[in-house]
N, C-alpha and C. Protein backbone atom coordinates (compact mmCIF):
# COMPACT_ATOMS: atom_id res chain seq x y z
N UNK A 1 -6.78 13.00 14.86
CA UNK A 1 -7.67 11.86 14.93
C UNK A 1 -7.91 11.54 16.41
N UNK A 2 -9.13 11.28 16.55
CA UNK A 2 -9.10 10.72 18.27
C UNK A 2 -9.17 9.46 18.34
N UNK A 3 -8.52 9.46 19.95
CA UNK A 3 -8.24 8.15 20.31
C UNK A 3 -9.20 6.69 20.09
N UNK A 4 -10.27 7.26 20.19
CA UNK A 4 -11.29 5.50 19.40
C UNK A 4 -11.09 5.43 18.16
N UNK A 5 -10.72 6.27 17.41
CA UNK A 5 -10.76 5.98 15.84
C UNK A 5 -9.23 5.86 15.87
N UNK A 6 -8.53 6.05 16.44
CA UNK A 6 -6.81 5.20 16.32
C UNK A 6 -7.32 4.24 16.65
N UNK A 7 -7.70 3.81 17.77
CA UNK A 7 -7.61 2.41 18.68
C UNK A 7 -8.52 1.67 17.24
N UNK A 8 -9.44 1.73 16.92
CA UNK A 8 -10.26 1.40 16.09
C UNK A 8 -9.34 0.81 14.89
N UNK A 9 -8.84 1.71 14.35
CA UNK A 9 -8.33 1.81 12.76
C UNK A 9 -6.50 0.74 13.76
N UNK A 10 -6.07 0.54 14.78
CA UNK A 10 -4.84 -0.64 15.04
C UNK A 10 -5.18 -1.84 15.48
N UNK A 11 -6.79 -1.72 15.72
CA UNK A 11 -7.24 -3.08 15.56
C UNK A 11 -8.00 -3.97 14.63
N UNK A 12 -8.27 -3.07 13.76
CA UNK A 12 -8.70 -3.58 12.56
C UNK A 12 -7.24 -3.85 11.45
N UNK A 13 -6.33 -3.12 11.73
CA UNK A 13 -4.91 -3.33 10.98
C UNK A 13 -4.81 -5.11 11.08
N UNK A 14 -5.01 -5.36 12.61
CA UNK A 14 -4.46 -7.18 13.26
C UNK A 14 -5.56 -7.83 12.40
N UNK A 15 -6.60 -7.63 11.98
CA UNK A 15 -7.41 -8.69 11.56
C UNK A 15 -7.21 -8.75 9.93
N UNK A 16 -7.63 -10.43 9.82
CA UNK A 16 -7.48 -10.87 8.88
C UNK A 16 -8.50 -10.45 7.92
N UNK A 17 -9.05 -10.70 7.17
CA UNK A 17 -10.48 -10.24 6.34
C UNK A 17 -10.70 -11.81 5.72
N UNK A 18 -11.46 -12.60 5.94
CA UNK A 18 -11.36 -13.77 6.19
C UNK A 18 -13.18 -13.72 4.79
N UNK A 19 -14.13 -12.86 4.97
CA UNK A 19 -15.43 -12.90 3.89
C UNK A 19 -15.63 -11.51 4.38
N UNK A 20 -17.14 -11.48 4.00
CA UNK A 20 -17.85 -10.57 3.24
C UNK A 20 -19.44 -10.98 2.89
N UNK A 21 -20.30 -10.19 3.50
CA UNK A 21 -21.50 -10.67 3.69
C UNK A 21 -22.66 -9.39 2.99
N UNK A 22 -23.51 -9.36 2.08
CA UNK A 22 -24.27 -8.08 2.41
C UNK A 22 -25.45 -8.32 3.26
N UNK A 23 -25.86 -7.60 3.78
CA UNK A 23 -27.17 -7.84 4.35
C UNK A 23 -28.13 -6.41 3.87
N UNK A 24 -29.38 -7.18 4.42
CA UNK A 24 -30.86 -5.89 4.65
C UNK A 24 -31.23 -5.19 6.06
N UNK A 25 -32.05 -4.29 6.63
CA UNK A 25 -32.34 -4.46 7.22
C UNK A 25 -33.64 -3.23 7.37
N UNK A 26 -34.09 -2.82 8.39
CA UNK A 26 -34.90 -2.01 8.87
C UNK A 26 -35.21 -2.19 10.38
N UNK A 27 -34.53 -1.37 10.78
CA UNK A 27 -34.67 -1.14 12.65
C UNK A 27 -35.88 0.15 13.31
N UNK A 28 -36.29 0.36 12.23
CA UNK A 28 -37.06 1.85 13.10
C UNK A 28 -38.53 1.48 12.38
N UNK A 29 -39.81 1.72 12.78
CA UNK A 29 -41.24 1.44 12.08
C UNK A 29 -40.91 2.42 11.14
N UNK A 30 -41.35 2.07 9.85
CA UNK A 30 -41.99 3.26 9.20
C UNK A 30 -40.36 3.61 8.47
N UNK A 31 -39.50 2.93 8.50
CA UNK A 31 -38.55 3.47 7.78
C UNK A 31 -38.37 2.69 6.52
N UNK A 32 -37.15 2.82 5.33
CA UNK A 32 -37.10 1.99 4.44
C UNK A 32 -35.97 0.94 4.91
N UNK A 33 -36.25 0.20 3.72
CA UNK A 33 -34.57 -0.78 3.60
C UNK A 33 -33.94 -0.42 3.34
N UNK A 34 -32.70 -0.26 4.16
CA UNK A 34 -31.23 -0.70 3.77
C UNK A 34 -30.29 -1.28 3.84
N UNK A 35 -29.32 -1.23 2.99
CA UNK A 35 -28.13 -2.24 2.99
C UNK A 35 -27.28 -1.92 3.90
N UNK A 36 -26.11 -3.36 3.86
CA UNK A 36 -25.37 -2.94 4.72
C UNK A 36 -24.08 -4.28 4.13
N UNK A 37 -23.13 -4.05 5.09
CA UNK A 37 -21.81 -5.33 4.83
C UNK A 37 -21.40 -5.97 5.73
N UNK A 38 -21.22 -7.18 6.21
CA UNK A 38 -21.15 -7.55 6.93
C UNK A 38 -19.07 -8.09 7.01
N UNK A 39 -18.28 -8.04 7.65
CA UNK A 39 -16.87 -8.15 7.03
C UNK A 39 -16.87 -9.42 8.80
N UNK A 40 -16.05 -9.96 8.08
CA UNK A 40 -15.87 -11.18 8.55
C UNK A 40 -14.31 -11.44 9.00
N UNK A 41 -13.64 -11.42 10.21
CA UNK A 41 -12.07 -11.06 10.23
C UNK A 41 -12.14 -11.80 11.59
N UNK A 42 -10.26 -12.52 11.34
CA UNK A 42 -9.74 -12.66 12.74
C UNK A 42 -9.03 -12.53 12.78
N UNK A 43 -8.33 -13.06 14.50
CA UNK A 43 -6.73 -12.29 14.48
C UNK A 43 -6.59 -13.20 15.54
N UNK A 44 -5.13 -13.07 15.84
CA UNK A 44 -4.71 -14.59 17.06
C UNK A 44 -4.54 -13.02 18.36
N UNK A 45 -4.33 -13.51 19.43
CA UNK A 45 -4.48 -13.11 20.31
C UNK A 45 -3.84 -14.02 21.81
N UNK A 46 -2.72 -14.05 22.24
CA UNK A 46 -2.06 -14.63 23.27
C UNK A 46 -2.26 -16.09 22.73
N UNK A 47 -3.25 -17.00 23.74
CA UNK A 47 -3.17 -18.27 23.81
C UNK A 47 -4.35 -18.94 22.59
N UNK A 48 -5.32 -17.63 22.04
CA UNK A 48 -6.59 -17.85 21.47
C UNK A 48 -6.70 -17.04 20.09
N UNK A 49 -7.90 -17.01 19.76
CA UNK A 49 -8.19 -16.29 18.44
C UNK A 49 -9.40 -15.54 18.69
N UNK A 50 -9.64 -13.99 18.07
CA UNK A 50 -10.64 -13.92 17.89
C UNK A 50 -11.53 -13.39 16.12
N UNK A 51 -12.45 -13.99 16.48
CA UNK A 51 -13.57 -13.97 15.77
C UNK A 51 -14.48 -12.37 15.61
N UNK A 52 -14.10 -11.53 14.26
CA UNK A 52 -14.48 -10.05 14.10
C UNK A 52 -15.77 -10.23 13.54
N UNK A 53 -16.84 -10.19 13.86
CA UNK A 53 -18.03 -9.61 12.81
C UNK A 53 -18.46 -7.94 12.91
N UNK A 54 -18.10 -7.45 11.83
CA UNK A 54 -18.11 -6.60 11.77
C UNK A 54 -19.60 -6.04 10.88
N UNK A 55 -20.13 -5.30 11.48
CA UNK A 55 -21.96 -4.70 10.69
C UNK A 55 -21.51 -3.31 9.75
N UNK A 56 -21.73 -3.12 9.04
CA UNK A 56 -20.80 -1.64 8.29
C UNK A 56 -22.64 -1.47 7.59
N UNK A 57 -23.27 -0.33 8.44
CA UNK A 57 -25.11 0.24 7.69
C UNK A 57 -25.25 1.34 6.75
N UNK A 58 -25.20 1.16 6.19
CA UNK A 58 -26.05 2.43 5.24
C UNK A 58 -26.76 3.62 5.92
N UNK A 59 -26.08 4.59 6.42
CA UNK A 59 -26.87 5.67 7.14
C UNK A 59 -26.63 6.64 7.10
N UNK A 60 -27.62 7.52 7.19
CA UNK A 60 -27.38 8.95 7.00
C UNK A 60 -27.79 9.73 7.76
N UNK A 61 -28.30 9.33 8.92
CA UNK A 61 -29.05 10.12 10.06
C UNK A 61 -28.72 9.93 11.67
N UNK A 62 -28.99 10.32 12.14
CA UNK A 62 -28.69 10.11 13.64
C UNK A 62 -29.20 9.37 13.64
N UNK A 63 -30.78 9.40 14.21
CA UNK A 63 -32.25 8.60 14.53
C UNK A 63 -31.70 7.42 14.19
N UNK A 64 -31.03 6.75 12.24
CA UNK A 64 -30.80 5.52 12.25
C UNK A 64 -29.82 4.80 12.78
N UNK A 65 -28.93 5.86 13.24
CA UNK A 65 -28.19 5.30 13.98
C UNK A 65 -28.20 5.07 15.23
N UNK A 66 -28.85 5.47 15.94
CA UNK A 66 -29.39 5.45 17.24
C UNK A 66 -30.02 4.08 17.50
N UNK A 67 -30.99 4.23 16.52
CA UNK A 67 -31.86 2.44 16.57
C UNK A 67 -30.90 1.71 16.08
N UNK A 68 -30.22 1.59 15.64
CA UNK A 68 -28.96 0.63 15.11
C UNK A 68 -28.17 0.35 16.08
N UNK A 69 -27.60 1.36 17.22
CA UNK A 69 -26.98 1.32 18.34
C UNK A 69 -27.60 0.19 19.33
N UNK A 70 -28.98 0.96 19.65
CA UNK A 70 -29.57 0.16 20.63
C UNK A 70 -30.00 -0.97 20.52
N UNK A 71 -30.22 -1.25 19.14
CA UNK A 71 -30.82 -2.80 18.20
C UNK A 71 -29.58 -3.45 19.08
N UNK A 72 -28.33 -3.38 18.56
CA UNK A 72 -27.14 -4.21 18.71
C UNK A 72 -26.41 -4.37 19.85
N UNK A 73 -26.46 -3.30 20.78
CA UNK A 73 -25.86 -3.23 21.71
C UNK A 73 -26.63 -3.60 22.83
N UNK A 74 -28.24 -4.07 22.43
CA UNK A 74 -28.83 -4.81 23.78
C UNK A 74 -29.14 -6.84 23.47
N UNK A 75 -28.12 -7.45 22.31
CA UNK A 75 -27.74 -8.02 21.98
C UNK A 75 -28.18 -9.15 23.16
N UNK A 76 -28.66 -10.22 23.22
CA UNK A 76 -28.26 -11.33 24.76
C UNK A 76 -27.58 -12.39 24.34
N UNK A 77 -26.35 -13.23 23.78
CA UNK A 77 -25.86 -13.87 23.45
C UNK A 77 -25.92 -15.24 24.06
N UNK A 78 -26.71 -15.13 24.90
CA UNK A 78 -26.68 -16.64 25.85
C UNK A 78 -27.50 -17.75 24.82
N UNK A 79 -28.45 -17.72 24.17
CA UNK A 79 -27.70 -18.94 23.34
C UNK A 79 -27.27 -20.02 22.31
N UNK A 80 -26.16 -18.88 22.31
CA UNK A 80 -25.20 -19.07 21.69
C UNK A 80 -23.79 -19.60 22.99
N UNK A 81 -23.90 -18.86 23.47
CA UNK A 81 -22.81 -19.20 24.91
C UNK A 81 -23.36 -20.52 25.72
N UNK A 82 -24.97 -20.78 24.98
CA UNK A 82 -24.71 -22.62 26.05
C UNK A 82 -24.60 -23.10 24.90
N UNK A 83 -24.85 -23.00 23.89
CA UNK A 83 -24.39 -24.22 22.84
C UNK A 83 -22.91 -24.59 23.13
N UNK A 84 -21.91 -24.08 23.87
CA UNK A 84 -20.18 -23.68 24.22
C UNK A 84 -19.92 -23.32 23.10
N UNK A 85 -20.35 -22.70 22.31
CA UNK A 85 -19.52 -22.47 20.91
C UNK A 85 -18.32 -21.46 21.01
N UNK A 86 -18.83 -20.20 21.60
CA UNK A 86 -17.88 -19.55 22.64
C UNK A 86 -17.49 -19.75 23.80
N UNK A 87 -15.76 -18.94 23.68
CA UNK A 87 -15.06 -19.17 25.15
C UNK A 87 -15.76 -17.58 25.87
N UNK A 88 -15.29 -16.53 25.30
CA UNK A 88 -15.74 -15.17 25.65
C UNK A 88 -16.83 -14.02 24.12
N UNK A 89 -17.05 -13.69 24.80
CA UNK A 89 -17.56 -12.50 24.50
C UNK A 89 -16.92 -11.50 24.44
N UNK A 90 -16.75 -10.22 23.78
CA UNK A 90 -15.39 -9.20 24.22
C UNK A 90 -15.93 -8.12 23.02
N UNK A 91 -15.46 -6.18 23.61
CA UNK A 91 -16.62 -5.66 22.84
C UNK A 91 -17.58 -5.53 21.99
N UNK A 92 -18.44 -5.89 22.89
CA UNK A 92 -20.14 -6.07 22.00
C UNK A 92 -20.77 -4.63 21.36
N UNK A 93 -20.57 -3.85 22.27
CA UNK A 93 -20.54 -2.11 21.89
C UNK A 93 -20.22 -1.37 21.16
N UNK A 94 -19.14 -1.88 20.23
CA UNK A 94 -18.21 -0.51 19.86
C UNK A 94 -18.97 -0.25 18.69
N UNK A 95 -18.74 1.25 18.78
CA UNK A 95 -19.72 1.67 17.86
C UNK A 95 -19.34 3.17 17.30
N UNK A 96 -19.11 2.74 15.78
CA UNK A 96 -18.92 4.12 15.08
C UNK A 96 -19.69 4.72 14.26
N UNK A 97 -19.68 5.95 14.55
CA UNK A 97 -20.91 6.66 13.42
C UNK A 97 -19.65 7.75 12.44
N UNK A 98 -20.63 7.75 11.11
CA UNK A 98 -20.25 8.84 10.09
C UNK A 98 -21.47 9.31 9.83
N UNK A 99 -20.79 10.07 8.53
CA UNK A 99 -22.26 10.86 7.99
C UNK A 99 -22.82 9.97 6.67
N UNK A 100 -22.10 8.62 6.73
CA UNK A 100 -22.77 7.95 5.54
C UNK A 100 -23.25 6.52 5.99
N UNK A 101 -22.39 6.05 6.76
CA UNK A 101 -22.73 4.74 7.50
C UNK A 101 -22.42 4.65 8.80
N UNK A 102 -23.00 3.59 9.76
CA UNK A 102 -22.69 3.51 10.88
C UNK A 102 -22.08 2.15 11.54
N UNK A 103 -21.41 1.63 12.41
CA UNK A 103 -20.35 0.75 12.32
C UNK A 103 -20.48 -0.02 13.67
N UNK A 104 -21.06 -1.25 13.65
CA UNK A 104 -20.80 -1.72 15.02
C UNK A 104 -20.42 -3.53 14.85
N UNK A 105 -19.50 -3.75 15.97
CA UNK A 105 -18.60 -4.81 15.93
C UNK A 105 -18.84 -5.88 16.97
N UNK A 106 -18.65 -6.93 16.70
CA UNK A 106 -18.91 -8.04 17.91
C UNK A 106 -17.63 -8.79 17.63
N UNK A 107 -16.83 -8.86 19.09
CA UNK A 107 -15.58 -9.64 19.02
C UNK A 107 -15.78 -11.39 19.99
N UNK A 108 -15.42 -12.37 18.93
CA UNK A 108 -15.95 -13.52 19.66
C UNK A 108 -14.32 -14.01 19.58
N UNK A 109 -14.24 -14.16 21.45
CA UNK A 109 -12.72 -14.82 21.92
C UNK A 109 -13.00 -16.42 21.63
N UNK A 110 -11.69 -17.13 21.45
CA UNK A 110 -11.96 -18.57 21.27
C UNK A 110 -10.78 -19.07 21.77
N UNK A 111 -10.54 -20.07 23.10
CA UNK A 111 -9.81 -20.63 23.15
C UNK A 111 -8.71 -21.23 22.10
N UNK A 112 -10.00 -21.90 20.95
CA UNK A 112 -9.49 -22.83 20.05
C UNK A 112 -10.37 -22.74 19.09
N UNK A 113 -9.91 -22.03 18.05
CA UNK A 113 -10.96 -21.59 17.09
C UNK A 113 -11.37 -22.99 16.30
N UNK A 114 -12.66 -22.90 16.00
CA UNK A 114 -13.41 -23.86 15.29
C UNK A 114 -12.89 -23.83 13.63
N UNK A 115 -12.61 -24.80 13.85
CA UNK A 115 -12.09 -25.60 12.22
C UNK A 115 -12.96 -25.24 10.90
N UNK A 116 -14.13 -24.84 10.92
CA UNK A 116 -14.83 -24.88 10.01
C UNK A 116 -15.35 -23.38 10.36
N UNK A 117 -15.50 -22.60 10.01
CA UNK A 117 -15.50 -21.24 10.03
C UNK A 117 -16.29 -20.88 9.15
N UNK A 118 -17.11 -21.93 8.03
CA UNK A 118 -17.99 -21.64 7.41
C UNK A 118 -19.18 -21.85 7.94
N UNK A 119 -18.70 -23.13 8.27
CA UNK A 119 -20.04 -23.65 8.92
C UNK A 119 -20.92 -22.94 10.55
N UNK A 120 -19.82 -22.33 11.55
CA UNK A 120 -19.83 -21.40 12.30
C UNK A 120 -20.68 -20.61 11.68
N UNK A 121 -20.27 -19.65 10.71
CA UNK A 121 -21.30 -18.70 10.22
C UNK A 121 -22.74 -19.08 9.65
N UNK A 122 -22.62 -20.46 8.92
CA UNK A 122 -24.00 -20.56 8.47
C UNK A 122 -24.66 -21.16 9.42
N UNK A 123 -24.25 -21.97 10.49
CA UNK A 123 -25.16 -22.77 11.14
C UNK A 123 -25.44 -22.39 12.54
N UNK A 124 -24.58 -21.57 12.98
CA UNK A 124 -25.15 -20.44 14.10
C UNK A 124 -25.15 -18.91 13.87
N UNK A 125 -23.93 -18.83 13.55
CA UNK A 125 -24.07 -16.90 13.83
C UNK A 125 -24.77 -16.26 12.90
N UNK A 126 -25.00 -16.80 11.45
CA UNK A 126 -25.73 -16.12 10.53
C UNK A 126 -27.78 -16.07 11.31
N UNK A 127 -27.92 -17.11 12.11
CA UNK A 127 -29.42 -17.73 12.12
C UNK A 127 -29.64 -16.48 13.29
N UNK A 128 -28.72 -16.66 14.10
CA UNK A 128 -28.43 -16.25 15.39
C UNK A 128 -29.21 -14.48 14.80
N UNK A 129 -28.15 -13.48 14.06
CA UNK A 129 -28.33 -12.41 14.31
C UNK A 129 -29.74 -12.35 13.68
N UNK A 130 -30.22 -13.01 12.47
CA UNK A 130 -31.40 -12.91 11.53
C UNK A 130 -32.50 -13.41 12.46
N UNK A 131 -32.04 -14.10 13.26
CA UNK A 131 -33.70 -14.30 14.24
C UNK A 131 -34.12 -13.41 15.16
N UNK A 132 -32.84 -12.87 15.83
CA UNK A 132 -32.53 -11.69 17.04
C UNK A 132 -33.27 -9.99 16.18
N UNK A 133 -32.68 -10.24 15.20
CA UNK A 133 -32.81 -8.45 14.23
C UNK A 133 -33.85 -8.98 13.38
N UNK A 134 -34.38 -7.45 12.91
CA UNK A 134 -34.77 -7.25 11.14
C UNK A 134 -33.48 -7.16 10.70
N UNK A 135 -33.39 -8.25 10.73
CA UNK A 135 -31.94 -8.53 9.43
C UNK A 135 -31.90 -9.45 8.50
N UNK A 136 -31.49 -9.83 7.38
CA UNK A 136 -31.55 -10.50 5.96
C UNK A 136 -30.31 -10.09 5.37
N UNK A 137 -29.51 -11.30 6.10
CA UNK A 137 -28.14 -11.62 6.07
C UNK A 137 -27.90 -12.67 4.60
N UNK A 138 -27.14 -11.87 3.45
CA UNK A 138 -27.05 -12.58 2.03
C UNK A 138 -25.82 -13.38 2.28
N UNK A 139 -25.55 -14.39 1.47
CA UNK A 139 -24.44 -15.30 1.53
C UNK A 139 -23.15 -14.78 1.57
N UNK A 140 -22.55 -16.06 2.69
CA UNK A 140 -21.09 -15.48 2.82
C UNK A 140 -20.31 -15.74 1.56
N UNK A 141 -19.16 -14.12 1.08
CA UNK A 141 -18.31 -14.64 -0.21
C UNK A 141 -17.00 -14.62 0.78
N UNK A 142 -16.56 -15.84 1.06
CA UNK A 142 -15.02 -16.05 1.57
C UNK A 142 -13.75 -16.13 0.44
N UNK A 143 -12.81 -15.42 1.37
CA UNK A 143 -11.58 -14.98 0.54
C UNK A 143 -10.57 -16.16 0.67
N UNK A 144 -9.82 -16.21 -0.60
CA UNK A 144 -8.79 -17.44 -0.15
C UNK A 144 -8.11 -17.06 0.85
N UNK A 145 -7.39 -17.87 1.42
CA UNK A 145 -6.00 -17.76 2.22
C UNK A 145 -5.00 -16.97 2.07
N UNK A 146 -5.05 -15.43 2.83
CA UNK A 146 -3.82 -14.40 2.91
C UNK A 146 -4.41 -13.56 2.02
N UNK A 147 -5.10 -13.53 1.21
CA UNK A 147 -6.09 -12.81 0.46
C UNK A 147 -6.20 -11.23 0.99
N UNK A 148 -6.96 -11.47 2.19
CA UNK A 148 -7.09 -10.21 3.65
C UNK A 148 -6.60 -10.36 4.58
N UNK A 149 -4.65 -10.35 4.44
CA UNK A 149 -4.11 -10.12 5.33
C UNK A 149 -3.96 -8.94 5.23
N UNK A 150 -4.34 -8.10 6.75
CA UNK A 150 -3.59 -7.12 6.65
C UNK A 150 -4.34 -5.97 5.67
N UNK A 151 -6.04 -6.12 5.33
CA UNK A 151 -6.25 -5.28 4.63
C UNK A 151 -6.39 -4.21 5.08
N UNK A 152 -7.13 -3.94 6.19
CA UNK A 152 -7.32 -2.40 6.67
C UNK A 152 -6.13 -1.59 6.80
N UNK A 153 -4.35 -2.50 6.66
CA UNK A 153 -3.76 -1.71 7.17
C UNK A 153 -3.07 -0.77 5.86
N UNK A 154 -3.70 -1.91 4.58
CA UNK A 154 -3.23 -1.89 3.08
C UNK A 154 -4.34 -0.17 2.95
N UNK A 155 -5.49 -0.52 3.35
CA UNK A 155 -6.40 0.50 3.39
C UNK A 155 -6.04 1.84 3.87
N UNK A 156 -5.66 1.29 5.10
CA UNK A 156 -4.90 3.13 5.92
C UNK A 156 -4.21 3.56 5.49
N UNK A 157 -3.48 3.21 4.86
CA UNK A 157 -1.66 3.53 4.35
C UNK A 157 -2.07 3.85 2.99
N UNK A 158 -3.30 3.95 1.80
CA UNK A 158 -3.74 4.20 0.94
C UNK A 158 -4.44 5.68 1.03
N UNK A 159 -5.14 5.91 2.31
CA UNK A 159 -5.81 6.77 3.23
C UNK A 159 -5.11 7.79 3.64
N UNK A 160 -3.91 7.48 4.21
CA UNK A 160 -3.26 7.95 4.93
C UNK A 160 -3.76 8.68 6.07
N UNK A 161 -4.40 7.59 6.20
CA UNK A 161 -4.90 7.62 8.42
C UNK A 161 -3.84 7.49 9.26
């Protein structure tokens, strides 16, 4: 296995799985719709927490992944960063491809994570990516408490990654 897909697969072990989102989209002219999942995770981190949104696309091609890359990874978050909702920003990039879907992650640092974590998603970050993208982001289904602890790592060890 190489080293981004370890590093990948021990940091997704730390996060919680907190929802679960589907979305739509279409990034290239002339292409169709597709789906995608949106996974919703955090994890504490020294003095703070961060905040996983994770994009998981429906793909089967380079090309869509390519426009999927560059869709996301030329991202401008500023604002969102003057509302102060965030403390940091922290890899906006990472980005995995397969031969069935393609995978890219936004990690939001937080001093002091916001209490309402629903409302976070519906009242900025959901508006946020759907105004920025062709995206058509479906309702968040949140998991109870401890629900997704620890799933990816329940996942690997099923895998045996």
């Amino acid at each position: 296995m190489n080293r981004d897909k370890e590093h990948l697969i021990k940091q997704k072990c730390r996060e919680n799985v907190i929802g679960f989102a589907p979305f739509r989209y279409k990034f290239s002219k002339g292409s169709a719709v597709r789906e995608g999942l949106l996974n919703i995770g955090k994890f504490k981190e020294d003095n703070g927490e961060n905040l996983v949104l994770t994009f998981i696309f429906d793909s089967d091609n380079l090309k869509t992944d390519s426009d999927i890359h560059n869709r996301l990874s030329h991202l401008k978050f500023d604002p969102i960063m003057k509302k102060g909702l965030l403390t940091a920003l922290r890899n906006s990039a990472e980005f995995e491809e397969n031969e069935n879907f393609a995978m890219h992650e936004f990690n939001f640092y937080f001093d002091k994570m916001p209490a309402n974590l629903e409302k976070l998603m519906n009242a900025t970050m959901t508006p946020f990516f759907m105004e920025h993208l062709p995206i058509k982001i479906g309702k968040v289904e949140w998991m109870k408490d401890d629900e997704g602890l620890n799933f990816f790592c329940i996942l690997k060890s099923k895998l045996n990654l």
